[in-house]
PDB file of N, CA and C in Angstrom:
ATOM      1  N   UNK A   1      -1.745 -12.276  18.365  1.00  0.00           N
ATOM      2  CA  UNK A   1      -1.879 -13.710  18.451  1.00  0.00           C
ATOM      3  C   UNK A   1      -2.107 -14.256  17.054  1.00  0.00           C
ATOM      4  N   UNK A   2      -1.058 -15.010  16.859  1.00  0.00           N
ATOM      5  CA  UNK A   2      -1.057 -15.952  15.378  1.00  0.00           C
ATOM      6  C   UNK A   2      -1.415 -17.161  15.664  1.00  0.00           C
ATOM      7  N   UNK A   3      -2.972 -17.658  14.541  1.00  0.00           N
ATOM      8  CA  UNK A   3      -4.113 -19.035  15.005  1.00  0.00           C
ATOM      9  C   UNK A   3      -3.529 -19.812  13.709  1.00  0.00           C
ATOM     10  N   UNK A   4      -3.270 -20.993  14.118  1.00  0.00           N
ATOM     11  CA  UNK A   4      -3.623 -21.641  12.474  1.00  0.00           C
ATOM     12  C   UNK A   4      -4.546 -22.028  12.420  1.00  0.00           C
ATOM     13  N   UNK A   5      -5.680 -22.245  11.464  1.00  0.00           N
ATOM     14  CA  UNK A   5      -6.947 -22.177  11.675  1.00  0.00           C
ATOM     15  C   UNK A   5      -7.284 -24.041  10.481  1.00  0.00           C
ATOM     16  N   UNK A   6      -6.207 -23.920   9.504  1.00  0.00           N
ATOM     17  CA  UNK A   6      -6.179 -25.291   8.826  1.00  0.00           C
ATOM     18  C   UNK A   6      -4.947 -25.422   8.466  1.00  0.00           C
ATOM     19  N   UNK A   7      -4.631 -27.137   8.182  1.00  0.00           N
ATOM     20  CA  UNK A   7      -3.617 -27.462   7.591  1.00  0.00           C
ATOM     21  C   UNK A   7      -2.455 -28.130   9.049  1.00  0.00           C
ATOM     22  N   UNK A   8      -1.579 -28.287   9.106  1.00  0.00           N
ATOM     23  CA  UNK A   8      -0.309 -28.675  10.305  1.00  0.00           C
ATOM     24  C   UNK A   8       1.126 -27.957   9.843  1.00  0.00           C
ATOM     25  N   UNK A   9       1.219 -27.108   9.842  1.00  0.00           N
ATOM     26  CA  UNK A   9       2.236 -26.167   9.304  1.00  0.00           C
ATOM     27  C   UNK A   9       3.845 -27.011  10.248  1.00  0.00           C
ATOM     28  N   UNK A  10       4.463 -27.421   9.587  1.00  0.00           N
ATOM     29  CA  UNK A  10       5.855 -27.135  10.163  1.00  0.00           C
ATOM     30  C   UNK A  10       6.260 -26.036  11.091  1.00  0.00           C
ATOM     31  N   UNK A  11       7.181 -26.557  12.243  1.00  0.00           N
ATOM     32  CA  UNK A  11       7.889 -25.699  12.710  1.00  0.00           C
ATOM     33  C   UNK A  11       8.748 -24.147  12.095  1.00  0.00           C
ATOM     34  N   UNK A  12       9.717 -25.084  11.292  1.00  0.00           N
ATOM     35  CA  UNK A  12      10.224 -23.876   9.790  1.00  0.00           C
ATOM     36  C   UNK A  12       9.305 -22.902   9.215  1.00  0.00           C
ATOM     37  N   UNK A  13       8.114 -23.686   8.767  1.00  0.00           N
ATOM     38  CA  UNK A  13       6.816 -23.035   8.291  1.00  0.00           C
ATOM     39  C   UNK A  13       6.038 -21.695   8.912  1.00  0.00           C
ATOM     40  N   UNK A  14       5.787 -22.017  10.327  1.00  0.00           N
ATOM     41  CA  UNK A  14       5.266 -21.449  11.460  1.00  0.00           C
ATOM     42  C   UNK A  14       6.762 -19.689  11.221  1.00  0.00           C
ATOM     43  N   UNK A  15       7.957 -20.476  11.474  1.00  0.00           N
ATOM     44  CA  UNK A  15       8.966 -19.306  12.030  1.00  0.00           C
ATOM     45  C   UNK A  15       8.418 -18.119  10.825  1.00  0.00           C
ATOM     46  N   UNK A  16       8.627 -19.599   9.390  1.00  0.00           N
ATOM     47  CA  UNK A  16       8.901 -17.860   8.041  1.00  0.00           C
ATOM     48  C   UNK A  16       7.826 -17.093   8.438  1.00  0.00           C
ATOM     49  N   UNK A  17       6.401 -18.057   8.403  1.00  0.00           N
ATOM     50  CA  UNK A  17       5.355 -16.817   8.198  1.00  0.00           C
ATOM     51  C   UNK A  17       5.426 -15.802   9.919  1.00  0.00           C
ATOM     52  N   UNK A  18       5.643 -15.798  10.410  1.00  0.00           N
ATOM     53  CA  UNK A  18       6.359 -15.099  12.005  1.00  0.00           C
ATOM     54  C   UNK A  18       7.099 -14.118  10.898  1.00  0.00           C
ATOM     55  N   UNK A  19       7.853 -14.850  11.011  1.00  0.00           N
ATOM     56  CA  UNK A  19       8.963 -13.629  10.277  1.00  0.00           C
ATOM     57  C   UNK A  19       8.304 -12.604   9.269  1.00  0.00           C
ATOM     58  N   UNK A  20       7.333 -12.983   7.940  1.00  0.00           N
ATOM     59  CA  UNK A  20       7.099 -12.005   7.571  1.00  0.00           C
ATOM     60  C   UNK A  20       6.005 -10.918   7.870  1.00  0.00           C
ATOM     61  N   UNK A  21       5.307 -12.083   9.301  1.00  0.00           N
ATOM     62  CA  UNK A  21       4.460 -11.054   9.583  1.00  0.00           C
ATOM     63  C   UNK A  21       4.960  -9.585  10.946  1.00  0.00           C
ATOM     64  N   UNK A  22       6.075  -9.892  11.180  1.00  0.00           N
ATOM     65  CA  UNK A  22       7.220  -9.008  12.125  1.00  0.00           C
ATOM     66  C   UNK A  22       7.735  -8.137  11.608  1.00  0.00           C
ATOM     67  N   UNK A  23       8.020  -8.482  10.181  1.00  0.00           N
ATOM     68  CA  UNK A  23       8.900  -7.346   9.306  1.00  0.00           C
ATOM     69  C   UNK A  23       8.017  -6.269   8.960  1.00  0.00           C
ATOM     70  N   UNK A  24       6.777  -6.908   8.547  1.00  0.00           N
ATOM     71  CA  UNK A  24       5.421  -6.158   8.064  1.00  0.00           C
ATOM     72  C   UNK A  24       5.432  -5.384   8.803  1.00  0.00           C
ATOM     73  N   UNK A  25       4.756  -5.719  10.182  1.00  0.00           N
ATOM     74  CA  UNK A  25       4.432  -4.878  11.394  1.00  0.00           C
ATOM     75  C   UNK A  25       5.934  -3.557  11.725  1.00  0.00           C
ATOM     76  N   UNK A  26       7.027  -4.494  11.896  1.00  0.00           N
ATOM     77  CA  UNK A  26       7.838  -2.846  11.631  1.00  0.00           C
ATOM     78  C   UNK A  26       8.191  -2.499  10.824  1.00  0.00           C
ATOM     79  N   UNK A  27       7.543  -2.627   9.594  1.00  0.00           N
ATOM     80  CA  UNK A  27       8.182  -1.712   8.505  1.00  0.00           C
ATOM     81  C   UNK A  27       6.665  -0.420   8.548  1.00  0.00           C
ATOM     82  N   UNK A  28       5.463  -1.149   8.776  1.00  0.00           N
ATOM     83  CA  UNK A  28       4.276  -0.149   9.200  1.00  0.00           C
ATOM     84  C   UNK A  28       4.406   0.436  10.334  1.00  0.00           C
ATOM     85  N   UNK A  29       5.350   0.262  11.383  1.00  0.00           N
ATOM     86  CA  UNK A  29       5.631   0.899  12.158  1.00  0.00           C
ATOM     87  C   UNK A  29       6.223   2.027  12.070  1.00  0.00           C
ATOM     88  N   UNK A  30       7.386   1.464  11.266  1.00  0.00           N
ATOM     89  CA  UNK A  30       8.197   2.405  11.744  1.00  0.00           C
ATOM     90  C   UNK A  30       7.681   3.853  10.093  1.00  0.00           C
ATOM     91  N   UNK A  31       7.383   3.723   9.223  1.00  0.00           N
ATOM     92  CA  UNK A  31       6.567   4.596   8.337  1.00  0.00           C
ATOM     93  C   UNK A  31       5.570   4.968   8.844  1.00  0.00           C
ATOM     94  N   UNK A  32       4.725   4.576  10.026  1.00  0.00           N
ATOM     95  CA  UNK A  32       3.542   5.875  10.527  1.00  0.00           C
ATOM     96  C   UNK A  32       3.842   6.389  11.740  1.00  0.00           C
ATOM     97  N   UNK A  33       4.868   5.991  12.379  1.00  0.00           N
ATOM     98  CA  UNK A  33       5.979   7.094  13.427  1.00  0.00           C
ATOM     99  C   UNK A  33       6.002   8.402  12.922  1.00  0.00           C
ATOM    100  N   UNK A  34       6.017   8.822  11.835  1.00  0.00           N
ATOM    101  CA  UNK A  34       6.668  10.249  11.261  1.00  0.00           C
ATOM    102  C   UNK A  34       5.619  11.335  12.313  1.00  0.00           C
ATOM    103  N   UNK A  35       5.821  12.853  11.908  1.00  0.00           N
ATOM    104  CA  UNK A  35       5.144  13.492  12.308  1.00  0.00           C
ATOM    105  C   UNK A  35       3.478  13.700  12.152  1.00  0.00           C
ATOM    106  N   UNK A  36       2.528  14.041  12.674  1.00  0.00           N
ATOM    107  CA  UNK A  36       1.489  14.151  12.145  1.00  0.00           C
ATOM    108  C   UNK A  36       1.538  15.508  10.988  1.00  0.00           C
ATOM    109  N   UNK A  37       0.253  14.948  10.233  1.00  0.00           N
ATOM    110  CA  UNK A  37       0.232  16.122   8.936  1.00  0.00           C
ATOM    111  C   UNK A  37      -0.175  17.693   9.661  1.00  0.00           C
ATOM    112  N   UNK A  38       0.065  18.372   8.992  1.00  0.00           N
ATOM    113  CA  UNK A  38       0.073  20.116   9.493  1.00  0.00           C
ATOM    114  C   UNK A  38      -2.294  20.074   8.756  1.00  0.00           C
ATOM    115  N   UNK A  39      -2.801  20.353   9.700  1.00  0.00           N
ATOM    116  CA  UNK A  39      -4.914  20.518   9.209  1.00  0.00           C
ATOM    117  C   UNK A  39      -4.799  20.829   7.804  1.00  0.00           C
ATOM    118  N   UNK A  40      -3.363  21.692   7.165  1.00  0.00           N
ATOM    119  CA  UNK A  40      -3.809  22.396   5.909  1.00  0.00           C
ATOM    120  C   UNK A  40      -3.584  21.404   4.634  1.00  0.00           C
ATOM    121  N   UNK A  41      -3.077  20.067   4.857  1.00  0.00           N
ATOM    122  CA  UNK A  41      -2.666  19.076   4.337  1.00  0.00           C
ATOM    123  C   UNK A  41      -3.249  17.683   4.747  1.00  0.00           C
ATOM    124  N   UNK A  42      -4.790  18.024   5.372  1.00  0.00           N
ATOM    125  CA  UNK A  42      -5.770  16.973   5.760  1.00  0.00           C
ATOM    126  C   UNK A  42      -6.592  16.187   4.504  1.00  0.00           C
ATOM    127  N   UNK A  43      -6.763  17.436   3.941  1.00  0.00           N
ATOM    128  CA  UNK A  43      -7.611  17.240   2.537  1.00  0.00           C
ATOM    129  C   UNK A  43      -6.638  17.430   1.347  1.00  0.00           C
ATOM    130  N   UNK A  44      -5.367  17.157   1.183  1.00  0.00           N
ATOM    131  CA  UNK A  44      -4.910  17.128   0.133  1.00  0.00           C
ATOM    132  C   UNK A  44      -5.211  15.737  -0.510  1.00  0.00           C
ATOM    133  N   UNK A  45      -6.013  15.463  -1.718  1.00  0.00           N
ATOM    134  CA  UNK A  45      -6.255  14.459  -2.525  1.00  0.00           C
ATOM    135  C   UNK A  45      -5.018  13.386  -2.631  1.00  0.00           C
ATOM    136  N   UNK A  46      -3.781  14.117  -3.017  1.00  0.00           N
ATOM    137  CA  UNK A  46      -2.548  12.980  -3.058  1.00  0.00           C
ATOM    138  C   UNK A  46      -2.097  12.401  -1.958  1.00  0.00           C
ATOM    139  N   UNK A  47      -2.448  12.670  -1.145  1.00  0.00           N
ATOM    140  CA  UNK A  47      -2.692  11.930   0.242  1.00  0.00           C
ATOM    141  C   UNK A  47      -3.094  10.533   0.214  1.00  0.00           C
ATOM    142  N   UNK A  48      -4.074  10.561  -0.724  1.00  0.00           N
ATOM    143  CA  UNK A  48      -5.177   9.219  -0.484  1.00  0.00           C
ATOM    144  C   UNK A  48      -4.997   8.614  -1.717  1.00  0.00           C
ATOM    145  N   UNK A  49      -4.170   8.547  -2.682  1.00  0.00           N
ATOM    146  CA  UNK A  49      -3.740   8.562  -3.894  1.00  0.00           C
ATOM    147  C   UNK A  49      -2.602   7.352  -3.084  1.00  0.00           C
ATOM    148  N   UNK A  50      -2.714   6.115  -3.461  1.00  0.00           N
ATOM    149  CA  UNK A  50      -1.475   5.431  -3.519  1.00  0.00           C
ATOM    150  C   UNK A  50      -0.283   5.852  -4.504  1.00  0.00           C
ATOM    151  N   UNK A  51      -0.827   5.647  -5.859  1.00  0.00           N
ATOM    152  CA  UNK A  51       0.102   5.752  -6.837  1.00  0.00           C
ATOM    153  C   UNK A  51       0.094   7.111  -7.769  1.00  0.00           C
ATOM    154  N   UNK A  52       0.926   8.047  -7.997  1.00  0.00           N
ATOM    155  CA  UNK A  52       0.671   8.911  -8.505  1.00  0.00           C
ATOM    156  C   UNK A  52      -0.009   8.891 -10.021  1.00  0.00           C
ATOM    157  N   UNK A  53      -1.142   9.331 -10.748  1.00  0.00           N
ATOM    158  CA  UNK A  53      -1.457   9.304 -11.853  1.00  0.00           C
ATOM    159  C   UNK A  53      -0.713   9.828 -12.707  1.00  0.00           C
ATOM    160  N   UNK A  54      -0.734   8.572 -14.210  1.00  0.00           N
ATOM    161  CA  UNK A  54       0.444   8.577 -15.298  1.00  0.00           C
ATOM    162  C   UNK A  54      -0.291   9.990 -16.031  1.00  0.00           C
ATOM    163  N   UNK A  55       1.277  10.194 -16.487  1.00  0.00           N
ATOM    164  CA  UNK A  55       0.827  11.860 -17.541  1.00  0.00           C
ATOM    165  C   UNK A  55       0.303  10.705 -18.558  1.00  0.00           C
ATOM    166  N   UNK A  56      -0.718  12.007 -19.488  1.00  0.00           N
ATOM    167  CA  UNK A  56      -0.782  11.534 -21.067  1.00  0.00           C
ATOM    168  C   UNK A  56       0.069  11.482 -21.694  1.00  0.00           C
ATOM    169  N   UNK A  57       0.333  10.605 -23.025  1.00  0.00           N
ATOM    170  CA  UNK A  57       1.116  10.365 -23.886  1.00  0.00           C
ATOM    171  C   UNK A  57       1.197  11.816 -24.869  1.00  0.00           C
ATOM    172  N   UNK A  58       1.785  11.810 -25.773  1.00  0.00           N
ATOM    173  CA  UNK A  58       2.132  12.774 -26.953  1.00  0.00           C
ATOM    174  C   UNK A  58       0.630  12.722 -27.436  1.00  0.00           C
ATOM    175  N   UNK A  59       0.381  11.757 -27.978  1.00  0.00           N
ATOM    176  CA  UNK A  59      -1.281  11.550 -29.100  1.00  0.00           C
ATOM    177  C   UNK A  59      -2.662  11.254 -28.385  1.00  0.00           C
ATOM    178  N   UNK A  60      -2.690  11.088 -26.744  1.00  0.00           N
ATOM    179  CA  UNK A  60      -3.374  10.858 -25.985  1.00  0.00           C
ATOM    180  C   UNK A  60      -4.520  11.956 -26.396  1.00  0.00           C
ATOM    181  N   UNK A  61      -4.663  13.130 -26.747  1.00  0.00           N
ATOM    182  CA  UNK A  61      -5.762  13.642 -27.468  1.00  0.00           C
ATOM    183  C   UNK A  61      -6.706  12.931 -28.488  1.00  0.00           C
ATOM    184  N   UNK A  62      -5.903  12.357 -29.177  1.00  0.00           N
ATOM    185  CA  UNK A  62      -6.594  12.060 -30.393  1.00  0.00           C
ATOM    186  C   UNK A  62      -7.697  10.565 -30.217  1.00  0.00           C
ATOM    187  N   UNK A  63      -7.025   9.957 -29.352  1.00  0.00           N
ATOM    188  CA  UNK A  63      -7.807   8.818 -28.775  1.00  0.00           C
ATOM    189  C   UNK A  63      -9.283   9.466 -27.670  1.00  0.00           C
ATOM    190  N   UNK A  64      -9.037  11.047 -26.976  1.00  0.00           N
ATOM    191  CA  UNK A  64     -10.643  10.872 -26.437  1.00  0.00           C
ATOM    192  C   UNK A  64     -11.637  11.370 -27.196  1.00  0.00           C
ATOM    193  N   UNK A  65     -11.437  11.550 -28.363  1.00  0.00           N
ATOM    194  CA  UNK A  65     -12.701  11.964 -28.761  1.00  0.00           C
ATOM    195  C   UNK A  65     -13.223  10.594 -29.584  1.00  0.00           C
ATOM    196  N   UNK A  66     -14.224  10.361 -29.368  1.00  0.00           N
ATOM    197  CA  UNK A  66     -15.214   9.540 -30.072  1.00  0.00           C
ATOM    198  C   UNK A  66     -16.224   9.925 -30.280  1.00  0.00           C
ATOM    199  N   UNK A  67     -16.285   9.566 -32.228  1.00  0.00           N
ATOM    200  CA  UNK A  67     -17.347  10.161 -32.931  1.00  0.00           C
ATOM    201  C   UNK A  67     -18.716   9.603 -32.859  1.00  0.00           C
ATOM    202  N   UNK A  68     -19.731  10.547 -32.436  1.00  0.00           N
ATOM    203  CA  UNK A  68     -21.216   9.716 -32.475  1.00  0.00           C
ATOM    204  C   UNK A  68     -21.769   8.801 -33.641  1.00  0.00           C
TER     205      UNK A  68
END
């Protein structure tokens, strides 16, 4: 159930946001359909990792050390 809660939204108005909240819903649909994970891949960290972490650069050493 979609409330408008403020404002008088247009008809047009009303459809888009419908619309993108439909696409949302099956595009999350249809990406957590897949199979469930195998227990040995419950606790894999990149799991819970949206974005994979960037490698270091070439000189990225030389920047962690800081001198007392």
């Amino acid at each position: 159930m979609i409330k408008v809660v403020r404002g008088n939204p247009t008809p047009e108005e009303l459809a888009a946001a419908l619309a993108v909240v439909r696409a949302r819903a099956a595009a999350t649909a249809s990406v957590s359909s897949g199979a469930p994970l195998p227990p040995e891949d419950w606790s894999d960290p990149a799991r819970i990792a949206r974005h994979p972490v960037p490698r270091p650069g070439p000189r990225s050493w030389a920047r962690t050390y800081w001198p007392a």
